[in-house]
Protein backbone atom coordinates (compact mmCIF):
# COMPACT_ATOMS: atom_id res chain seq x y z
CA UNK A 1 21.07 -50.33 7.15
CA UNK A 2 19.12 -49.19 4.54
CA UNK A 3 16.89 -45.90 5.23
CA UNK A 4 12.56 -46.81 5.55
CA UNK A 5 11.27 -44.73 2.59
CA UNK A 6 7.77 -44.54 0.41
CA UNK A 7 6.58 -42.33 -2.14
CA UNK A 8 3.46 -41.85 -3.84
CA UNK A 9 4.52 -40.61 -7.57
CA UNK A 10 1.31 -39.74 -8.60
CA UNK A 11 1.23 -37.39 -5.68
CA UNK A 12 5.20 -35.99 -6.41
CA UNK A 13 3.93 -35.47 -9.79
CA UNK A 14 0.62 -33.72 -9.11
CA UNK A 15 2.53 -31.35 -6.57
CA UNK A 16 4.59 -30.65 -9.11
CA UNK A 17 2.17 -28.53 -11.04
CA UNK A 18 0.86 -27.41 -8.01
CA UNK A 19 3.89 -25.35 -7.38
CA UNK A 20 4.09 -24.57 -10.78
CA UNK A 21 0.83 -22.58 -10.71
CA UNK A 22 1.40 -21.82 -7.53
CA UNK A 23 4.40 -20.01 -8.76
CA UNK A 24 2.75 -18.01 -11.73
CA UNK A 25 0.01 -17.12 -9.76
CA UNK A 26 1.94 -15.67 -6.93
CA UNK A 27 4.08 -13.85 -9.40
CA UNK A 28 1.03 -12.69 -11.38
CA UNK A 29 -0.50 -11.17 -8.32
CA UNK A 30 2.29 -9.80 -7.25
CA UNK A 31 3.85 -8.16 -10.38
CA UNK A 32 0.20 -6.41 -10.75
CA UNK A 33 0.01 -4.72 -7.22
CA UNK A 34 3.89 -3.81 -7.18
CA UNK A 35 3.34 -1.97 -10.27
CA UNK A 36 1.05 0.32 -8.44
CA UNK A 37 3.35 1.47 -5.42
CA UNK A 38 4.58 4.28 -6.46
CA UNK A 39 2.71 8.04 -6.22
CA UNK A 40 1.93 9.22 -9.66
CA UNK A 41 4.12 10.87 -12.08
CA UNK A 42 5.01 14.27 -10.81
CA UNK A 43 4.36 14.32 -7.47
CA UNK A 44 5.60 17.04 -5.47
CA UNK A 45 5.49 19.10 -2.34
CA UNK A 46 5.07 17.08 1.20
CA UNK A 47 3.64 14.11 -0.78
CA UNK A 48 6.77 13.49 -2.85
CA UNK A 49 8.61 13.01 0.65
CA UNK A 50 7.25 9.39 0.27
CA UNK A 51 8.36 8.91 -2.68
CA UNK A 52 12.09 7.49 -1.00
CA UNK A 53 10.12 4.94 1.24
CA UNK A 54 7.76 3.35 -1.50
CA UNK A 55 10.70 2.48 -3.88
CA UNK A 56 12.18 1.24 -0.83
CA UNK A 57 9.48 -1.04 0.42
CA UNK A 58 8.80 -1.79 -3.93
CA UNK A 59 12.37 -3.06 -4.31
CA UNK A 60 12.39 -5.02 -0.75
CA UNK A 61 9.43 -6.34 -1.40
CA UNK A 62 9.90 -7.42 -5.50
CA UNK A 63 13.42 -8.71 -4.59
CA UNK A 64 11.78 -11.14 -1.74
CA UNK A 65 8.98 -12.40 -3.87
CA UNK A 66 11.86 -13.30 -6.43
CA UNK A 67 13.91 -14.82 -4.09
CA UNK A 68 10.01 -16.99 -3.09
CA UNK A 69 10.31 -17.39 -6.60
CA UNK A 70 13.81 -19.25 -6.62
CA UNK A 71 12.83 -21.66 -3.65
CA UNK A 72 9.88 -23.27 -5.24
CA UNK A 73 11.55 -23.67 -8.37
CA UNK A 74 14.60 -25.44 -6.52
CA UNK A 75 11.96 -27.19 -4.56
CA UNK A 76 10.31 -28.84 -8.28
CA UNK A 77 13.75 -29.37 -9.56
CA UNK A 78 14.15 -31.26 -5.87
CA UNK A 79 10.50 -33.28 -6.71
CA UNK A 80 11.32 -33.97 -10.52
CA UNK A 81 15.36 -35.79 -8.95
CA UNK A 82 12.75 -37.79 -6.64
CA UNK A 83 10.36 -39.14 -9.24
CA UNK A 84 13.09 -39.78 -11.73
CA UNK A 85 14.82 -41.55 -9.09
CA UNK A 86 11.89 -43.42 -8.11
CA UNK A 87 10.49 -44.38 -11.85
CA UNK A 88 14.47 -45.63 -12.55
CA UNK A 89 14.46 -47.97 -9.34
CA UNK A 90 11.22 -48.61 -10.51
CA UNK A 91 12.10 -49.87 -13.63
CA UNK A 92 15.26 -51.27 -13.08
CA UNK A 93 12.76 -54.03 -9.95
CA UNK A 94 10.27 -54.37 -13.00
CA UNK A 95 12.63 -55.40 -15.82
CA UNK A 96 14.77 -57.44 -13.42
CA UNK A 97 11.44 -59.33 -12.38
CA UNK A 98 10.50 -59.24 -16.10
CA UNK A 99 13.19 -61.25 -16.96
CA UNK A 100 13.35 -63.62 -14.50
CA UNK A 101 9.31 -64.34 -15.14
CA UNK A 102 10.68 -64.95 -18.73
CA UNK A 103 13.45 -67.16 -18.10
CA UNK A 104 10.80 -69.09 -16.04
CA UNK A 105 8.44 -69.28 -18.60
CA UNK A 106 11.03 -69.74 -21.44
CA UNK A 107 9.22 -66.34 -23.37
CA UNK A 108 12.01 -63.32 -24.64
CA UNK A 109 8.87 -61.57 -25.58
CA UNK A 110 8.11 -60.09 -21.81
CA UNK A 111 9.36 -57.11 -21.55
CA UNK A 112 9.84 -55.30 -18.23
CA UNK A 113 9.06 -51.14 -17.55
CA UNK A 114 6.62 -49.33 -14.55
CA UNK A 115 3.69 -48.57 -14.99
CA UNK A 116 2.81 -44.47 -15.66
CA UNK A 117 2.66 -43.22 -11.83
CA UNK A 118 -0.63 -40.76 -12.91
CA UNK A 119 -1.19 -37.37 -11.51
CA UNK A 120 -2.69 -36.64 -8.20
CA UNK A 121 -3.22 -33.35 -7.46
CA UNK A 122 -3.73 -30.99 -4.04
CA UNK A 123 -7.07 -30.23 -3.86
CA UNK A 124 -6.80 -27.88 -1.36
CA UNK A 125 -4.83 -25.24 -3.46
CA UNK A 126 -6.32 -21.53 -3.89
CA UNK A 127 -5.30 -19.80 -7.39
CA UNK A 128 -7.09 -16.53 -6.82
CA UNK A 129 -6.38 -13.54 -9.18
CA UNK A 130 -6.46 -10.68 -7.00
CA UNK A 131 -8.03 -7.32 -8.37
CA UNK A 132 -6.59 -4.67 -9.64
CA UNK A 133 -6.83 -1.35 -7.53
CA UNK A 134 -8.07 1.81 -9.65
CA UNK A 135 -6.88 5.14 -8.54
CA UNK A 136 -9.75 7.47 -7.09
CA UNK A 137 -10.59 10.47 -8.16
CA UNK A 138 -8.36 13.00 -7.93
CA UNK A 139 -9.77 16.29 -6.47
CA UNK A 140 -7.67 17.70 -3.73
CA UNK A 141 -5.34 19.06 -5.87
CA UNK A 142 -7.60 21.00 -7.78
CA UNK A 143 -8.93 22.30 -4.52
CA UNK A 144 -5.45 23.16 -3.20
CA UNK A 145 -4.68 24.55 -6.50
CA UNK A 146 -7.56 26.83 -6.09
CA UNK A 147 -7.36 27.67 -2.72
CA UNK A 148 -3.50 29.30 -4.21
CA UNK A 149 -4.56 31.22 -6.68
CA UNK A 150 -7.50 32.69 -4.57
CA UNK A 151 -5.46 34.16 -2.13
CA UNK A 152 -1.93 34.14 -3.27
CA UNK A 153 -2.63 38.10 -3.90
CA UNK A 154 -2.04 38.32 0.03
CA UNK A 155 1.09 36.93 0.26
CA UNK A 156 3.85 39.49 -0.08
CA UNK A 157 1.50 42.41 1.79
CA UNK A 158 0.90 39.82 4.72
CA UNK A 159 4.42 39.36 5.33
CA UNK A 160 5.27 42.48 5.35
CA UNK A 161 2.36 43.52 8.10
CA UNK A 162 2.26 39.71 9.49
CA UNK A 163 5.04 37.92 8.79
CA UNK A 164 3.35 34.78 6.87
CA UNK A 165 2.85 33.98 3.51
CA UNK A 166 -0.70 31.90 3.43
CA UNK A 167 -0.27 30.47 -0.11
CA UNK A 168 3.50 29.67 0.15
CA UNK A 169 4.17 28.99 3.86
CA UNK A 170 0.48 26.62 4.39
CA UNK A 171 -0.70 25.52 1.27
CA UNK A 172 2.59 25.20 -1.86
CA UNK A 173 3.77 22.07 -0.32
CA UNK A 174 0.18 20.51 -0.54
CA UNK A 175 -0.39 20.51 -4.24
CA UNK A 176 -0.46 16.42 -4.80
CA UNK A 177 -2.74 13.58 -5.87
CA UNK A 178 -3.48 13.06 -1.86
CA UNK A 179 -5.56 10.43 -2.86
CA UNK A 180 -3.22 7.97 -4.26
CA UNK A 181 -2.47 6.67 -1.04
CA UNK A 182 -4.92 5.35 -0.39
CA UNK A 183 -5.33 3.27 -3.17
CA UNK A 184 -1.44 2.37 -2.60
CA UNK A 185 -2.48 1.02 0.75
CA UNK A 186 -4.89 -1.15 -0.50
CA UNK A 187 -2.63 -2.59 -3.29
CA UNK A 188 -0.13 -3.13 -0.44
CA UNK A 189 -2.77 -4.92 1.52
CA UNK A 190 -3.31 -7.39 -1.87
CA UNK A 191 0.13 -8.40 -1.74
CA UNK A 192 -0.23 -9.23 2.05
CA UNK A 193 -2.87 -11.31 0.88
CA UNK A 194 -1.76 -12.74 -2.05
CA UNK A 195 1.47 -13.96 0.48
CA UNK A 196 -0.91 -15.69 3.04
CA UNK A 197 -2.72 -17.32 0.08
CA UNK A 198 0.88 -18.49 -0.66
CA UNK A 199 1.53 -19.80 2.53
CA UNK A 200 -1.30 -21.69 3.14
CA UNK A 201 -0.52 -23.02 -0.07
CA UNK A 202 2.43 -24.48 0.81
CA UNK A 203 1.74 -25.36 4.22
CA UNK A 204 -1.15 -27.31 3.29
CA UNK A 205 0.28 -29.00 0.53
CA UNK A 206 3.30 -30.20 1.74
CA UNK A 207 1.89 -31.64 4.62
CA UNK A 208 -0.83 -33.39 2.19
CA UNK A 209 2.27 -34.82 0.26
CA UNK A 210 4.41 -35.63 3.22
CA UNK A 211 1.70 -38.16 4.60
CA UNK A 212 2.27 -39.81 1.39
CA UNK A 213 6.05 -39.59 1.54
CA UNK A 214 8.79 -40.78 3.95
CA UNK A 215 12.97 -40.41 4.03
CA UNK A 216 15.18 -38.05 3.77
CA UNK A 217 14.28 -36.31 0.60
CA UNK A 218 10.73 -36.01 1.97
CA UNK A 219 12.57 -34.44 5.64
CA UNK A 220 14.64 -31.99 3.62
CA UNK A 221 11.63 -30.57 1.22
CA UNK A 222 9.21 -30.14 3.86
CA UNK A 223 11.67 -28.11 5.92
CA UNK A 224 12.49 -26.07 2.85
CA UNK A 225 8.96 -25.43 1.99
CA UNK A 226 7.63 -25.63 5.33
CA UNK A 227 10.28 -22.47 6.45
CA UNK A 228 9.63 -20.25 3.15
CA UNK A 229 5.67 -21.09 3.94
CA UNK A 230 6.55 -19.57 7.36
CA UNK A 231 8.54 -16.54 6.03
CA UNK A 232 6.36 -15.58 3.93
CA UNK A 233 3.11 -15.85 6.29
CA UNK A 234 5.02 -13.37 8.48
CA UNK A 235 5.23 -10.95 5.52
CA UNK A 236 1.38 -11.40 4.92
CA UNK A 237 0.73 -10.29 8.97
CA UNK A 238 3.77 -7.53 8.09
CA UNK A 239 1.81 -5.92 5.27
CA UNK A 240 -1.30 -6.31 6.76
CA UNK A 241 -0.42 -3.98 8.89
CA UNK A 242 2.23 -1.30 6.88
CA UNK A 243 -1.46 -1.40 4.36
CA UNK A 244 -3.49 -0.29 7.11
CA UNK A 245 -1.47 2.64 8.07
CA UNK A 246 -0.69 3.67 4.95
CA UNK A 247 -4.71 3.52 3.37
CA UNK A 248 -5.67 5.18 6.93
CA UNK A 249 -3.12 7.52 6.97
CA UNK A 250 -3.31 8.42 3.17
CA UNK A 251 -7.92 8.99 4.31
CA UNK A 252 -6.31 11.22 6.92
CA UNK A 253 -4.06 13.32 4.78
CA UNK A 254 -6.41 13.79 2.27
CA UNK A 255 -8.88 15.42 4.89
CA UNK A 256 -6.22 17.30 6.55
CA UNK A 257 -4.78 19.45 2.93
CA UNK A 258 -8.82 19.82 2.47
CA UNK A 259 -8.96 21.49 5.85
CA UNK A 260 -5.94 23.55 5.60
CA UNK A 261 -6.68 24.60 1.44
CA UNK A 262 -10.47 25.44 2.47
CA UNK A 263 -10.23 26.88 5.98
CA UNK A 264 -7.25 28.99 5.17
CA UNK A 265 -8.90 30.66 1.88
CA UNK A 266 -12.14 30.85 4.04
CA UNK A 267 -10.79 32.95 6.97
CA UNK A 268 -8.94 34.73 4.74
CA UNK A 269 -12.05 35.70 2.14
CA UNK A 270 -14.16 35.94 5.82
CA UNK A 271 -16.29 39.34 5.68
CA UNK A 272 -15.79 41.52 8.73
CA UNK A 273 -17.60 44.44 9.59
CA UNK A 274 -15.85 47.32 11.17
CA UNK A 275 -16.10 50.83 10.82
CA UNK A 276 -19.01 50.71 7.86
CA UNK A 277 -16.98 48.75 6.05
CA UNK A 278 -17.64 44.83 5.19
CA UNK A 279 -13.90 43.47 3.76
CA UNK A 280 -12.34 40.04 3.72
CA UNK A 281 -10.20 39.56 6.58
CA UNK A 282 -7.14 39.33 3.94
CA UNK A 283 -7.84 43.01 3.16
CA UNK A 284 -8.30 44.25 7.51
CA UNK A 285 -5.27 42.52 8.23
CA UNK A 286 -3.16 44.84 6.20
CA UNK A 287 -5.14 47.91 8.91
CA UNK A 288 -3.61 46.23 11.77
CA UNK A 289 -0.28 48.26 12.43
CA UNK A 290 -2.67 51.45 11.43
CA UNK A 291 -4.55 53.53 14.34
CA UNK A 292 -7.87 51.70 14.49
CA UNK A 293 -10.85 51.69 16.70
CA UNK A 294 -10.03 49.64 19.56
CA UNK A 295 -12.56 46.87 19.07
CA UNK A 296 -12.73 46.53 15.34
CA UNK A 297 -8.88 45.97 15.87
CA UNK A 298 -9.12 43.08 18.82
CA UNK A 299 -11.64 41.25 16.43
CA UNK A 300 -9.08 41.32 13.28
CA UNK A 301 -6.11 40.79 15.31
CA UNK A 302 -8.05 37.43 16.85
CA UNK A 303 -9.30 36.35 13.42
CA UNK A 304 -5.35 36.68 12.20
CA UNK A 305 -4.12 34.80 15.35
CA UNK A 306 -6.79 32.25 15.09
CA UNK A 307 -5.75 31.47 11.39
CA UNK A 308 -2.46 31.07 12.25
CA UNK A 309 -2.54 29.09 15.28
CA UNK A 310 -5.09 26.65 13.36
CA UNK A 311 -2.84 26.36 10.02
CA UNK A 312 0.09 25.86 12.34
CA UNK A 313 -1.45 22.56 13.97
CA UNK A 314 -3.15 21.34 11.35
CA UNK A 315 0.50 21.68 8.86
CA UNK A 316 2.13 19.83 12.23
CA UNK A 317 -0.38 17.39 11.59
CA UNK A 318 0.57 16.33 8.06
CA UNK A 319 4.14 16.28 8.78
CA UNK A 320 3.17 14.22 11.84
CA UNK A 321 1.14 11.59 9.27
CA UNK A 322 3.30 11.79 6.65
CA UNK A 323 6.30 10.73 9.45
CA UNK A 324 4.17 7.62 10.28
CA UNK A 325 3.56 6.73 6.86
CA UNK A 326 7.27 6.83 5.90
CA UNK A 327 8.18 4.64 9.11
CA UNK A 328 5.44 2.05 8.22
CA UNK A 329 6.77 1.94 4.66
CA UNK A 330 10.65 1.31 5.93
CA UNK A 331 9.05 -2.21 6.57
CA UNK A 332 11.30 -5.48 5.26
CA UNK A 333 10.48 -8.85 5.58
CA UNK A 334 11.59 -10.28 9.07
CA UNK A 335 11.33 -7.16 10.84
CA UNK A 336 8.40 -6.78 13.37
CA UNK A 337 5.11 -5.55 11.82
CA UNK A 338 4.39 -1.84 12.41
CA UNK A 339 1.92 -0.71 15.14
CA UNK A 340 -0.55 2.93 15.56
CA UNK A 341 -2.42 3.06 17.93
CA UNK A 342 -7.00 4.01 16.85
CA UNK A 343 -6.40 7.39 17.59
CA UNK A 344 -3.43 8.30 15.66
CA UNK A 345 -5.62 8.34 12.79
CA UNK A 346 -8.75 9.84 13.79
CA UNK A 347 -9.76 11.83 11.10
CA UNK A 348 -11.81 15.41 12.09
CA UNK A 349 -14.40 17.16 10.80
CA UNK A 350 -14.72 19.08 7.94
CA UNK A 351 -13.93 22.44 8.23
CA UNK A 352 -17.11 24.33 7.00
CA UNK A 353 -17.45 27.82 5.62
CA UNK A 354 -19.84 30.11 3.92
CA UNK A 355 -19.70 28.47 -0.10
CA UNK A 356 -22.00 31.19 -1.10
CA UNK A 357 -21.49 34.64 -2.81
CA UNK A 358 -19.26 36.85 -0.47
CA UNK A 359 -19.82 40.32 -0.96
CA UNK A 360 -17.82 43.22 -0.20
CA UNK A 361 -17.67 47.31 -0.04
CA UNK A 362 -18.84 50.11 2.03
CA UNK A 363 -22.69 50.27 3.71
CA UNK A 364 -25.46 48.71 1.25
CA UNK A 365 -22.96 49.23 -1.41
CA UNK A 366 -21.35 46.15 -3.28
CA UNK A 367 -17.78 47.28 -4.63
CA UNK A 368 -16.38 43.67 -4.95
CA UNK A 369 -17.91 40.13 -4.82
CA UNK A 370 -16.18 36.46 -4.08
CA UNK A 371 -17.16 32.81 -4.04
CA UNK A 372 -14.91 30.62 -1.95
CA UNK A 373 -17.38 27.63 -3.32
CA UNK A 374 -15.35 27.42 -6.74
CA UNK A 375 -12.58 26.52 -5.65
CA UNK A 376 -14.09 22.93 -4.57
């Protein structure tokens, strides 16, 4: 029994360049925001720990668009076999009934052949060309940067009275362009988008051509493109998500190595007042394991504590973010979409100190000034 079957060409043809700018501009947008995924040259410290995860996720994720890539074009090859196929049997009925008409009529000169099919296109397709994502400004760097050379001086006598290094052991690892995260986030978020755009493309055209198209051929390409408009929907709602992490968690970061750079040098540059004297907590600290009035000592001692209980947290903190970052970037297509919960990216306050002129010395005497306000 021979298998029911209809085709619209003019529709098989149209779709045909659908897919074919459906193709470039998929690859287009894509090739623009992949380019973007990686941290900038030279990036070091804590921030370079990413660096593993975002050629992973820019090699997953420029190997599956490819592989996107490799179905539609299978998929025209699959619609230009149909309409050959189609304009042949087409031809081959036409001249067959051109000749008979002919004998009929007792004229050679009719000559048989289809007429062109025309182009009918999907009008429902979306070619948008999806910005590109600047970097921001880069300024925590310079402010961590700073914040080092301010009180890097302390170091070595600190550890030998304290045990800590400020500079090395709270703020070294920090100098980065924090900020390029962020922007990374967003360019992963275009790509999510530019792979629902890509679905719906494909959804929506193949069942727009499928009402127009019946048999097997027509069975077999809407399940091919109907499964890769599936797959790569599910990547969209996967990105979606690894984006808002990362751009959340990069808005985080940045605030938490402004905290640590500014609140460290600030407690550390902090005038106290004890025994006449007005000196930066960096300089009282090196008193401690020296007889000292009782309460002069309780106030540096809690000053030095304080410091390092708040660096502590707020350095578990960015190793904490960073840790969700890297697991949200480990996404691949298929796998379930990462989940944080509001609060794991709640980002605090800004840690406020005195930006003025700090001055130091003995009485109403001045020996030594500072301004903690340069460094930002």
């Amino acid at each position: 029994m021979a298998e029911k079957l209809s085709v619209d060409l003019a529709s098989v043809n149209g779709f045909s360049l659908d897919l074919r700018d459906l193709a470039a501009n998929f690859s287009s947008n894509g090739s623009n925001q992949l380019s973007g995924l990686l941290l900038p040259h030279g990036a070091s410290g804590l921030a370079a720990t990413l660096n593993p995860a975002l050629e992973r996720l820019h090699g997953t994720l420029s190997s599956a668009q490819q592989r996107d890539i490799d179905i539609v074009n299978n998929l025209l090859t699959g619609l230009s076999t149909v309409a050959d196929t189609y304009r042949a049997t087409d031809d081959a009925n036409a001249n067959s009934l051109a000749a008979q008409t002919a004998a009929l009529q007792g004229n050679a000169e009719i000559s048989g052949g289809s007429a062109p099919a025309g182009i009918t296109r999907y009008s429902g397709l979306q070619l948008p060309t999806l910005p590109t994502v600047e970097d921001e400004r880069f300024v925590i760097r310079q402010v961590v940067t700073s914040a080092i050379d301010l009180i890097s001086a302390y170091d070595d006598p600190w550890s030998r009275v304290i045990g800590i290094k400020p500079a090395a052991d709270y703020l070294t690892q920090l100098v980065s362009d924090w900020e390029a995260l962020r922007a990374i986030g967003k360019r992963i978020g275009f790509l999510g988008i530019n792979d629902f755009v890509t679905a719906q493309n494909l959804s929506g055209g193949t069942g727009w051509l499928r009402a127009v198209w019946t048999g097997s051929a027509a069975e077999s390409f809407g399940s091919t493109a109907g499964g890769l408009a599936q797959s790569v929907g599910a990547r969209s709602n996967g990105l979606e998500a690894v984006a808002k992490i990362v751009e959340k968690g990069g808005a985080l970061l940045e605030r938490l190595v402004y905290n640590q750079a500014i609140g460290i040098s600030g407690a550390i540059t902090k005038p106290i007042e004890a025994l006449g004297f007005t000196m930066p907590l960096g300089v009282w600290a090196l008193r401690l394991k020296d007889p000292m009035d009782g309460s002069a000592k309780a106030q540096i001692q809690s000053a030095v504590d304080s410091l390092r209980q708040t660096a502590e947290s707020t350095k578990t903190a960015i190793t904490t973010t960073i840790d969700q970052i890297s697991k949200a970037l480990d996404y691949s297509p298929g796998q379930a979409a990462p989940t944080n919960g509001a609060a794991d990216f709640e980002i605090p306050a800004k840690v406020v100190v005195d930006m003025g002129t700090l001055r130091y010395g003995f009485g109403n005497n001045v020996w030594f000034e500072s301004i903690i306000g340069s460094i930002t």
